[in-house]
C-alpha atoms as a PDB file:
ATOM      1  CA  UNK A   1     -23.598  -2.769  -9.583  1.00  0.00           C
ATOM      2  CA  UNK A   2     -22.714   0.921  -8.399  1.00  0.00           C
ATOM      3  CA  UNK A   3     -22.519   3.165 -11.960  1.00  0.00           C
ATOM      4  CA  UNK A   4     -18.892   4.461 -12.361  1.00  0.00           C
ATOM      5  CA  UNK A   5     -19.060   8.107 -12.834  1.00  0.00           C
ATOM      6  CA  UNK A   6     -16.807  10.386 -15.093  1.00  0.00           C
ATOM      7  CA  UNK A   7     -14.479   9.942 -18.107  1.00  0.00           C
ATOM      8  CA  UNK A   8     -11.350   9.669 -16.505  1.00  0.00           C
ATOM      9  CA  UNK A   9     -12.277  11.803 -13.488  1.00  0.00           C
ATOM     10  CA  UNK A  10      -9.840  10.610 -10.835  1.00  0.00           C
ATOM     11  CA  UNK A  11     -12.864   8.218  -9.227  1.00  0.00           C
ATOM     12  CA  UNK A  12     -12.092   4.426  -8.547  1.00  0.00           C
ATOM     13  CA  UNK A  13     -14.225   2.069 -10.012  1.00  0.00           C
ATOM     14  CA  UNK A  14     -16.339   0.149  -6.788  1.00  0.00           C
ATOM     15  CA  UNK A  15     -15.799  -3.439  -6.195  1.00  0.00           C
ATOM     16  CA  UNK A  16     -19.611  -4.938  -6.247  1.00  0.00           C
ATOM     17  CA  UNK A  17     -20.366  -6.864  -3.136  1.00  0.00           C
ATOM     18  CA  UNK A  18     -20.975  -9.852  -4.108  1.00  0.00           C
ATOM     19  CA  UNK A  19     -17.606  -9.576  -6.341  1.00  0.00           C
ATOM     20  CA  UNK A  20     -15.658 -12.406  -4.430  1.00  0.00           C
ATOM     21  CA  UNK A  21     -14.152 -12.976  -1.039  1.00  0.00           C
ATOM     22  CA  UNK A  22     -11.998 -10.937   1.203  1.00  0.00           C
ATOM     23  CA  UNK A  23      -8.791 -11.207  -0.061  1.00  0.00           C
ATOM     24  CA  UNK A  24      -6.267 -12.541   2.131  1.00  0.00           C
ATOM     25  CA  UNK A  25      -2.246 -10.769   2.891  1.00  0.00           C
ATOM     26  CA  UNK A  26      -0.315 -12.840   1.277  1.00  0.00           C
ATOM     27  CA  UNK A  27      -2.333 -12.470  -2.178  1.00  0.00           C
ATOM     28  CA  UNK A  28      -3.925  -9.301  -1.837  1.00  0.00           C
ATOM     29  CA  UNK A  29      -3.976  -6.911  -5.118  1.00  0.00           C
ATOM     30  CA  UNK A  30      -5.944  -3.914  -5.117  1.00  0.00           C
ATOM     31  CA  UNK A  31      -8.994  -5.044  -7.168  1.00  0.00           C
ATOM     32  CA  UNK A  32     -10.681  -1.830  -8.192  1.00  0.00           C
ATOM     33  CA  UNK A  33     -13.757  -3.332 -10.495  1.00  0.00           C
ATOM     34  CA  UNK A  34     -14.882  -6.809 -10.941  1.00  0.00           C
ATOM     35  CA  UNK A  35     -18.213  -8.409 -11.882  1.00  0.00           C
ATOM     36  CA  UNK A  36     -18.648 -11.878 -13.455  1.00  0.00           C
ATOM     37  CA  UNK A  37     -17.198 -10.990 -16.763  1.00  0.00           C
ATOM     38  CA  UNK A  38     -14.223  -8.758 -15.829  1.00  0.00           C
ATOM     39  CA  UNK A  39     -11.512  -8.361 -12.955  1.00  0.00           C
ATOM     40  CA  UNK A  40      -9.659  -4.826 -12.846  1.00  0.00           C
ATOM     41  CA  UNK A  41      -6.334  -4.577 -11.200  1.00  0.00           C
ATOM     42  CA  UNK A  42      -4.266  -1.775  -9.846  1.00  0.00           C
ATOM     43  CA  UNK A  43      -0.837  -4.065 -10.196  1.00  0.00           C
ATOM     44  CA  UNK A  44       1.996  -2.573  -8.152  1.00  0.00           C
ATOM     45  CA  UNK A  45       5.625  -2.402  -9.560  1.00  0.00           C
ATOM     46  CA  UNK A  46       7.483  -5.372  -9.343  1.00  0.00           C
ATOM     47  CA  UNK A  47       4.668  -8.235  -9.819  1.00  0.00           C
ATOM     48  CA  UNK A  48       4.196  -9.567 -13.457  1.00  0.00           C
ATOM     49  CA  UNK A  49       0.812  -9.147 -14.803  1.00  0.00           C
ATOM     50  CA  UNK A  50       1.306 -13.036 -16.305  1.00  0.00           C
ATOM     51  CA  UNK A  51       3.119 -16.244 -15.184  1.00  0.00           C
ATOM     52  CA  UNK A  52       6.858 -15.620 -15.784  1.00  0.00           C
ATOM     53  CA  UNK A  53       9.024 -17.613 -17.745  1.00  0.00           C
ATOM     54  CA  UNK A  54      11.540 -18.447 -14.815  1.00  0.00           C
ATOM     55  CA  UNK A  55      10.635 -19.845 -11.080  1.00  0.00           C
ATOM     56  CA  UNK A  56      12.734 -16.505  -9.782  1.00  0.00           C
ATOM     57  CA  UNK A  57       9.900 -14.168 -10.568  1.00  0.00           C
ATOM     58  CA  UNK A  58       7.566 -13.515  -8.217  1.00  0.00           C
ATOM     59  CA  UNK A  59       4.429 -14.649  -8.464  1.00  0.00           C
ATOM     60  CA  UNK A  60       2.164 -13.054 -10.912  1.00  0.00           C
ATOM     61  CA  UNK A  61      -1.251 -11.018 -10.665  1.00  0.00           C
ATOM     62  CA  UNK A  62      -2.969 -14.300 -12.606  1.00  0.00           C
ATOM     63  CA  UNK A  63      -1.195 -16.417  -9.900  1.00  0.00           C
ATOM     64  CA  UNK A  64      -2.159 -14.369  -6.684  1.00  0.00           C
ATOM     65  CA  UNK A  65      -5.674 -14.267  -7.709  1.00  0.00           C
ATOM     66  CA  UNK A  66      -6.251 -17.547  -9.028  1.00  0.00           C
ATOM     67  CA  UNK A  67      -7.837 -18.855  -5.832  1.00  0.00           C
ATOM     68  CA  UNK A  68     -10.191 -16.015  -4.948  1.00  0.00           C
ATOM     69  CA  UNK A  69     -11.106 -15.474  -8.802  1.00  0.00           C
ATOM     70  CA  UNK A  70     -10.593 -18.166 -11.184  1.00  0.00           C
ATOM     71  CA  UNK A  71      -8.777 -18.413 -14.077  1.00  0.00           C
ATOM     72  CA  UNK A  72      -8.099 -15.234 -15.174  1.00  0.00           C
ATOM     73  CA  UNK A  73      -7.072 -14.321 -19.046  1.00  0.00           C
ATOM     74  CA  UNK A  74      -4.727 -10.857 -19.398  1.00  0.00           C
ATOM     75  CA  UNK A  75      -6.470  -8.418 -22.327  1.00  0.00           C
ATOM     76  CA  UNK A  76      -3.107  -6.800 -22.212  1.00  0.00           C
ATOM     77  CA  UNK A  77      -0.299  -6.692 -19.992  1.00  0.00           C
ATOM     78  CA  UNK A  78       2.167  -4.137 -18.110  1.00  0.00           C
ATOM     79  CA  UNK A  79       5.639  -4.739 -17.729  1.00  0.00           C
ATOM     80  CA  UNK A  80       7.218  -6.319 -14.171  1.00  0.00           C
ATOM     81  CA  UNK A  81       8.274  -2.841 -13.136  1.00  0.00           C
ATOM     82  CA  UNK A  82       5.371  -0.645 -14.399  1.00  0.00           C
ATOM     83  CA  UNK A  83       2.575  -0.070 -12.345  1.00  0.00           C
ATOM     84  CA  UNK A  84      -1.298   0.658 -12.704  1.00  0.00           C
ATOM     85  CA  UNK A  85      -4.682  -0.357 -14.241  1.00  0.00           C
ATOM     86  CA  UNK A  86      -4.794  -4.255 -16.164  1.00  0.00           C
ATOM     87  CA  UNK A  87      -7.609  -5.547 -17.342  1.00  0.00           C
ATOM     88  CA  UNK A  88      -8.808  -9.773 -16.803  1.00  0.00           C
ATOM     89  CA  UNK A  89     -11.464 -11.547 -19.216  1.00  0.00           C
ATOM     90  CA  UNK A  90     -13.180 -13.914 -16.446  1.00  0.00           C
ATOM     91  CA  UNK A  91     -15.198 -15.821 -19.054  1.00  0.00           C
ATOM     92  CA  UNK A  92     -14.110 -17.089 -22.699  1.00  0.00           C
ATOM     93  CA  UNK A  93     -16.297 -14.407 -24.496  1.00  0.00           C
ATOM     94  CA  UNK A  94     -15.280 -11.277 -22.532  1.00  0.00           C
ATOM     95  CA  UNK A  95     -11.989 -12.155 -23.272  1.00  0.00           C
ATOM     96  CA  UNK A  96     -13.112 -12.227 -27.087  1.00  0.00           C
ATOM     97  CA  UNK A  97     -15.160  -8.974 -26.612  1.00  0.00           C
ATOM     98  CA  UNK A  98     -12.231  -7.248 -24.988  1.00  0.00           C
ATOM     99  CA  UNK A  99      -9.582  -8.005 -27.480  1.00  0.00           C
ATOM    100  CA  UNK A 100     -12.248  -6.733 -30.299  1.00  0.00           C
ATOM    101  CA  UNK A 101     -12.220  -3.544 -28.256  1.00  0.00           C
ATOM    102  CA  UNK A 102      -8.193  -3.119 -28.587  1.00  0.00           C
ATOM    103  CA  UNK A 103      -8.097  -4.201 -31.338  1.00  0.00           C
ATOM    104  CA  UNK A 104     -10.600  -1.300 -32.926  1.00  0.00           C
ATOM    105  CA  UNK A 105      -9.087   1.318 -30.296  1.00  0.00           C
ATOM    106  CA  UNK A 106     -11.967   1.575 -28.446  1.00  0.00           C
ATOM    107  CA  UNK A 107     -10.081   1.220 -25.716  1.00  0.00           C
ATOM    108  CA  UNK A 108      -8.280   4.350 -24.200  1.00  0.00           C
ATOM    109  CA  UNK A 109      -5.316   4.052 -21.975  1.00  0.00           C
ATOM    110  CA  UNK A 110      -3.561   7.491 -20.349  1.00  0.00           C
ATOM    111  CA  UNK A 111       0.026   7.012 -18.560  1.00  0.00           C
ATOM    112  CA  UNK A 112       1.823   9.143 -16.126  1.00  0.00           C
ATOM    113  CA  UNK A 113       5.706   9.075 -16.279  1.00  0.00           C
ATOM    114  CA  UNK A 114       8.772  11.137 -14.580  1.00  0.00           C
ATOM    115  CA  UNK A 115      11.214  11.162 -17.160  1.00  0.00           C
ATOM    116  CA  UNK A 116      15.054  13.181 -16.678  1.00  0.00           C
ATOM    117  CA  UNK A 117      15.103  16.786 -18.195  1.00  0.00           C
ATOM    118  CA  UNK A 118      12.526  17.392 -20.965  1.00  0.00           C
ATOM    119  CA  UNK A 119      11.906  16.073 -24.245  1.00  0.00           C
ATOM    120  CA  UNK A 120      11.862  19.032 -27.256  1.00  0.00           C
ATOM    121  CA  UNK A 121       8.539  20.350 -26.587  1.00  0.00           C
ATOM    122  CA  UNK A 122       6.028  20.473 -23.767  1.00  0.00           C
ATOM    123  CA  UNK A 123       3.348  18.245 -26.010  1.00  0.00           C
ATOM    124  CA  UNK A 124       4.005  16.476 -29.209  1.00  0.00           C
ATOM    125  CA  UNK A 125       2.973  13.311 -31.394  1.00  0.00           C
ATOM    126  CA  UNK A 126       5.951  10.922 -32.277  1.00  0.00           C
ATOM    127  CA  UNK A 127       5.366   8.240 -35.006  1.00  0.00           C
ATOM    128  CA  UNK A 128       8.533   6.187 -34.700  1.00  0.00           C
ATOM    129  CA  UNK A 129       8.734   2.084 -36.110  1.00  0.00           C
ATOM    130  CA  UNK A 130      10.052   0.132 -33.285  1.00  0.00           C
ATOM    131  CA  UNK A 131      11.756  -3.471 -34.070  1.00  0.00           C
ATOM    132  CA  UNK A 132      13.076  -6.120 -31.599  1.00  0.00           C
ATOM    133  CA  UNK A 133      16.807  -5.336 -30.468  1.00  0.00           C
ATOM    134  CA  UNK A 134      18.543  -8.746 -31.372  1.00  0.00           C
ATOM    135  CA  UNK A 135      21.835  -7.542 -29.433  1.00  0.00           C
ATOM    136  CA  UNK A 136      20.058  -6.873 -26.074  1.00  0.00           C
ATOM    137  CA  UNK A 137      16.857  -8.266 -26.038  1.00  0.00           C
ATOM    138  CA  UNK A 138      13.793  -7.522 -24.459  1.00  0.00           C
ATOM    139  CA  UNK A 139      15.075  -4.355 -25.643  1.00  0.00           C
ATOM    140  CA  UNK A 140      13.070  -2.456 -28.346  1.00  0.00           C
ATOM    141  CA  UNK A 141      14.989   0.050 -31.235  1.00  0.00           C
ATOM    142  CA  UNK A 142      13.190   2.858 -33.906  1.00  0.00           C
ATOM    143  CA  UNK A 143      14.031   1.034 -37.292  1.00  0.00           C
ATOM    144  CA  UNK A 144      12.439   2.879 -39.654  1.00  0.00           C
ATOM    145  CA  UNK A 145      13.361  -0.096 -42.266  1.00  0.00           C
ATOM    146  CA  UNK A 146      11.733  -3.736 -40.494  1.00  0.00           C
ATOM    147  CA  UNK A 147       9.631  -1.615 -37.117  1.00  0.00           C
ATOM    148  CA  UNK A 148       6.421  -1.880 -36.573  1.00  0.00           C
ATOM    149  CA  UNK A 149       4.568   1.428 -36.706  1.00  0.00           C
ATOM    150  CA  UNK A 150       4.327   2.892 -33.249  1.00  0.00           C
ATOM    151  CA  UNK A 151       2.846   6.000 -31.969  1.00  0.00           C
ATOM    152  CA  UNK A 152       2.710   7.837 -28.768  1.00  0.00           C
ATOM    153  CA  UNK A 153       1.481  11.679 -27.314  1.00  0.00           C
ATOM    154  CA  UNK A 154       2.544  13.275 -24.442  1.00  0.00           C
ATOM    155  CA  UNK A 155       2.076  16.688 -22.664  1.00  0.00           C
ATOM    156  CA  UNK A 156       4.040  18.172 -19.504  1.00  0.00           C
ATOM    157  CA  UNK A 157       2.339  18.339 -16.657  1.00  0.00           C
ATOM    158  CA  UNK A 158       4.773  19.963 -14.902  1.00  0.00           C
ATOM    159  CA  UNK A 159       8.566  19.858 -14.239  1.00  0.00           C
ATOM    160  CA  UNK A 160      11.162  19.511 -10.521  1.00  0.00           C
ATOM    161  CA  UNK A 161      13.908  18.430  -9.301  1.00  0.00           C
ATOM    162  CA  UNK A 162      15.338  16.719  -6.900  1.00  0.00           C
ATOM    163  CA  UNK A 163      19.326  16.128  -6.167  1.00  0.00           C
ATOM    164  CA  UNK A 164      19.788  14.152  -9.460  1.00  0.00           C
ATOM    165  CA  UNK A 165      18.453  17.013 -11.169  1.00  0.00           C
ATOM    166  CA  UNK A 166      15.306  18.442 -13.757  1.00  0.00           C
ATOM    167  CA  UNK A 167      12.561  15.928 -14.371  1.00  0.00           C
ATOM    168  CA  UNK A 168       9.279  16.461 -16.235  1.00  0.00           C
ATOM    169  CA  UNK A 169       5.931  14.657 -15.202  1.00  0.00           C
ATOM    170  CA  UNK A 170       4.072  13.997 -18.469  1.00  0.00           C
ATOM    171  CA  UNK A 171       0.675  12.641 -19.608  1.00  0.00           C
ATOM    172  CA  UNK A 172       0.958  10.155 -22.406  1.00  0.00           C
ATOM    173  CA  UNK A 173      -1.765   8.238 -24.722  1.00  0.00           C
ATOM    174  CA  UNK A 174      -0.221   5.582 -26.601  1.00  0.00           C
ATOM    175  CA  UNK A 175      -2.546   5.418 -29.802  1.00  0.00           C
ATOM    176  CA  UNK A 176      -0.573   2.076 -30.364  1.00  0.00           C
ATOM    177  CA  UNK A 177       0.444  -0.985 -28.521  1.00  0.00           C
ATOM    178  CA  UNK A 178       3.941  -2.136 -29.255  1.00  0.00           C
ATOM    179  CA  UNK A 179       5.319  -3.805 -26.338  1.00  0.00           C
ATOM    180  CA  UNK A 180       7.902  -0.992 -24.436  1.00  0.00           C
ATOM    181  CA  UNK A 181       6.654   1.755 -27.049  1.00  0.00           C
ATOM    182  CA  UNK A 182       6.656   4.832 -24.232  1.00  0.00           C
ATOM    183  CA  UNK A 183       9.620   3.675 -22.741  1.00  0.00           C
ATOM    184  CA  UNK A 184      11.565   3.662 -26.280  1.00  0.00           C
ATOM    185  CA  UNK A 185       9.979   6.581 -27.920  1.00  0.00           C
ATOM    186  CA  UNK A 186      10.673   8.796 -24.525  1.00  0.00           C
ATOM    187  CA  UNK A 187      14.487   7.817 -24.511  1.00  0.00           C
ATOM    188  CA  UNK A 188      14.930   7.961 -28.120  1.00  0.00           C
ATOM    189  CA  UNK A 189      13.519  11.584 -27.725  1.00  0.00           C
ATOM    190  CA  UNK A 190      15.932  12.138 -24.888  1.00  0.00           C
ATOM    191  CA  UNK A 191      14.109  12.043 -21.553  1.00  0.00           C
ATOM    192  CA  UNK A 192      14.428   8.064 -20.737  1.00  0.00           C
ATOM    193  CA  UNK A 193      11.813   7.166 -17.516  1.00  0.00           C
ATOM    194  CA  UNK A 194      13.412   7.884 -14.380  1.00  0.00           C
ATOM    195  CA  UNK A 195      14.696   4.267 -13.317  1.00  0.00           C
ATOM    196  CA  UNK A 196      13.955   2.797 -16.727  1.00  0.00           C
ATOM    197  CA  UNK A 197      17.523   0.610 -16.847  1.00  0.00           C
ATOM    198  CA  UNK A 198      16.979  -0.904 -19.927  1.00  0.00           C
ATOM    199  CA  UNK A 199      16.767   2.310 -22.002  1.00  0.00           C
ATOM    200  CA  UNK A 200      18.565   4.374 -19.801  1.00  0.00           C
ATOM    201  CA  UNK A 201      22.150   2.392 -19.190  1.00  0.00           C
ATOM    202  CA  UNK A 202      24.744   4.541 -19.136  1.00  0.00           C
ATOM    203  CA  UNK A 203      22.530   7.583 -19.145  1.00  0.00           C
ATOM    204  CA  UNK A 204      20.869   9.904 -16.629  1.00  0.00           C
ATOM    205  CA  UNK A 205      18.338   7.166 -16.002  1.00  0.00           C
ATOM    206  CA  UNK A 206      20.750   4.856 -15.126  1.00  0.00           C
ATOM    207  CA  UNK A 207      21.851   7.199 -12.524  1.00  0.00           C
ATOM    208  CA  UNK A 208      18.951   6.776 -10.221  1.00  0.00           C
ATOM    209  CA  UNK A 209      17.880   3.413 -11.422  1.00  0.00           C
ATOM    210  CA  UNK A 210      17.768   1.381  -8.126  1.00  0.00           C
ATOM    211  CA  UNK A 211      13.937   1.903  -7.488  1.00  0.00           C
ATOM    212  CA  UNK A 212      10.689   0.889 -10.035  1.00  0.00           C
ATOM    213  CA  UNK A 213      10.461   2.648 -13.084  1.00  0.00           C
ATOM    214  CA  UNK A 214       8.631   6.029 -12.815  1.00  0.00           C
ATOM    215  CA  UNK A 215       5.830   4.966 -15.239  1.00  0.00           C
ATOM    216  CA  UNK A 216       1.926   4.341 -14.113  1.00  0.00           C
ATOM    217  CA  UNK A 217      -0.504   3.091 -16.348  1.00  0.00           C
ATOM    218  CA  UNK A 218      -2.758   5.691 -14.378  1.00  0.00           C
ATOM    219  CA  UNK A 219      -6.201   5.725 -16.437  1.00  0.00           C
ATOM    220  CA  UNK A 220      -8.557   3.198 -18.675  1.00  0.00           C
ATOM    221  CA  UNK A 221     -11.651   3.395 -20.012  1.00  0.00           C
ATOM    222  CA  UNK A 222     -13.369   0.478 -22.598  1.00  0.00           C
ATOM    223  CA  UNK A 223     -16.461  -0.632 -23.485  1.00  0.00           C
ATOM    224  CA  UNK A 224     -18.137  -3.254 -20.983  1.00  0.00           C
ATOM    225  CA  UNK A 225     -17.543  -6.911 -22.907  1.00  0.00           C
ATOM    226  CA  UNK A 226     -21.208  -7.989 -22.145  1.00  0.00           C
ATOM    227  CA  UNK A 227     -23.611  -4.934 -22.317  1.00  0.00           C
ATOM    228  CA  UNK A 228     -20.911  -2.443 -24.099  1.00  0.00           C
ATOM    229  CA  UNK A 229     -21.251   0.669 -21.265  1.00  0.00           C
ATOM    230  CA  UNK A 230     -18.033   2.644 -20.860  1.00  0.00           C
ATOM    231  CA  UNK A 231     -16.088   1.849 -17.344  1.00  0.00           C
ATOM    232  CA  UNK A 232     -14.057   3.903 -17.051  1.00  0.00           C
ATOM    233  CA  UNK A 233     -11.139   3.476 -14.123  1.00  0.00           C
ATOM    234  CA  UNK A 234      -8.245   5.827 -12.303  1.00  0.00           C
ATOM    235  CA  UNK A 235      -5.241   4.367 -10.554  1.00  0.00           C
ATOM    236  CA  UNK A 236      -3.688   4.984  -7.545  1.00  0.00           C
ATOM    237  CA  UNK A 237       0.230   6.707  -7.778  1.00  0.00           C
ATOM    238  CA  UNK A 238       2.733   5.373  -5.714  1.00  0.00           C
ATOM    239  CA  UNK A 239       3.650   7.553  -2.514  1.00  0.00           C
ATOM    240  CA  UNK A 240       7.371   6.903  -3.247  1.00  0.00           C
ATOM    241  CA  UNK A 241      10.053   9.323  -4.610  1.00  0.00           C
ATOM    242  CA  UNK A 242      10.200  10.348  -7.539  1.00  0.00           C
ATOM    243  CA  UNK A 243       6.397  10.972  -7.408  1.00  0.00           C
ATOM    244  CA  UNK A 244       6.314  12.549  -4.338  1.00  0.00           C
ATOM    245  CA  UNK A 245       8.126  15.693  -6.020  1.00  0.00           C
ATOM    246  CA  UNK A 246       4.813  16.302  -7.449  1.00  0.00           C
ATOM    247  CA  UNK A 247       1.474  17.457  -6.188  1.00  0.00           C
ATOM    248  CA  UNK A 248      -1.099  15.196  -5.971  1.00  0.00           C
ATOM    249  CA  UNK A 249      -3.219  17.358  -7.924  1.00  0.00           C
ATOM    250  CA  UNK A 250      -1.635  17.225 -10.815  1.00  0.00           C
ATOM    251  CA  UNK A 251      -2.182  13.635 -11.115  1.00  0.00           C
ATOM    252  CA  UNK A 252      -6.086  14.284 -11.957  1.00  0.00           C
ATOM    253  CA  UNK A 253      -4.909  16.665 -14.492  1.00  0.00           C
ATOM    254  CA  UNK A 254      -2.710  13.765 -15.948  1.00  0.00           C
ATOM    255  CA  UNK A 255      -6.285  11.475 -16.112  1.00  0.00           C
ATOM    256  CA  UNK A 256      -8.622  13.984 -16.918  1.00  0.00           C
ATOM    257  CA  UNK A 257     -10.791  13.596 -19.831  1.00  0.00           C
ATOM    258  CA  UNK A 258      -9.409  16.559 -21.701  1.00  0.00           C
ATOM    259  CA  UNK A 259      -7.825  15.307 -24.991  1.00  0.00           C
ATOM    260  CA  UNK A 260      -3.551  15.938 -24.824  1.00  0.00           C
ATOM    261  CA  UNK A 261      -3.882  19.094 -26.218  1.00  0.00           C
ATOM    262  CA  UNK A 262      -1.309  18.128 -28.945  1.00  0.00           C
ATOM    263  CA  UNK A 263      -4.268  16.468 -30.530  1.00  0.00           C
ATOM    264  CA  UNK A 264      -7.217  18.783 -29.917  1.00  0.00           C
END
């Protein structure tokens, strides 16, 4: 096994050799780390990181790399349309170890996003409760009554625009987990994710909301479930609009191991 180098430097965790097989078109998934214990994935928008519920979703990672990797057991997921780093217990106790690891935040997780406009500030910390919205579910509200707490950072990056108007490319560190937390806590503040039609209907996000959602879980790092080392893992961004409007530069910024200065 090659060492991975770097907290969150912008390097790709290696594939080992001996991994598993060349993966073939029709179920190929950018596998950026594997070993017995672990499978890494750099999902792509659009492909669930679990079996669906329906037969009309496509199939998912778990699915597509069932034959070339065995069972595989999510440690957390993405949603459909947000793309990036997900990590796969291969064996009973990695999955075990792994969700030990979450579950004691030893686990850190940085995002990229291209929201519309700007939110208040260029870095901040919100604490906002989110609850299930019974009147359009999957759809997460702040309830500061029956939420659960939630808590994101962020820090701009930088800011463009394009014929739709201003954006802002922020950093974000979710110090929770709630399911959709970053995508409600970004809205709520007013800059919904560019494409982001579920928190954005009827808004500016809405207005360009015919591509993926402009969110990439870009960066991981977590404790190895067998020996405990630190891999630590960078994702690729998409080379589609709205990310294009940015330089690629500023990506490794986004992933750096510098702390959100919000938090320093």
């Amino acid at each position: 096994m090659k060492k991975v180098s770097g907290l969150f430097s912008g390097q790709k965790g290696p594939v080992p050799e001996n991994g598993g097989p060349e993966k073939s078109p029709d179920t190929f998934l950018p596998v950026v780390f594997a070993d017995e214990h672990v499978v890494v994935v750099d999902k792509p928008a659009g492909v669930p990181s679990v079996p669906a519920r329906t037969r009309l979703d496509p199939p998912s990672v778990v699915e597509r790399l069932a034959a070339e990797w065995g069972a595989l057991d999510a440690t957390h997921r993405l949603d459909r349309d947000t793309c990036g780093l997900v990590v796969f217990a291969r064996t009973t106790a990695a999955r075990a170890a792994l969700g030990r690891a979450f579950e004691s935040r030893l686990v850190r997780k940085r995002y990229l996003a291209i929201v519309h406009g700007g939110l208040p500030s260029a870095e901040g910390i919100v604490h906002l409760p989110l609850a299930d919205d019974p009147t359009s579910p999957p759809r997460k509200r702040v309830d500061p009554l029956v939420g659960r707490r939630a808590t994101s950072r962020w820090w701009r990056l930088a800011v463009a625009a394009d014929a739709t108007g201003a954006t802002s490319l922020l950093a974000l560190e979710p110090v929770t987990g709630r399911s959709h937390q970053l995508r409600a806590h970004l809205a709520w503040l007013g800059g919904p994710i560019i494409g982001d039609r579920l928190y954005a209907r009827g808004g500016r996000g809405a207005a360009s909301a015919g591509g993926p959602i402009a969110l990439c879980a870009a960066a991981i790092d977590f404790p190895h479930p067998y020996d405990g080392r630190r891999i630590t893992l960078v994702a690729g961004i998409p080379a589609i609009h709205p990310w294009t409007l940015y330089s690629p530069e500023l990506f490794a910024v986004g992933t750096s191991a510098e702390p959100l200065t919000c938090c320093q």
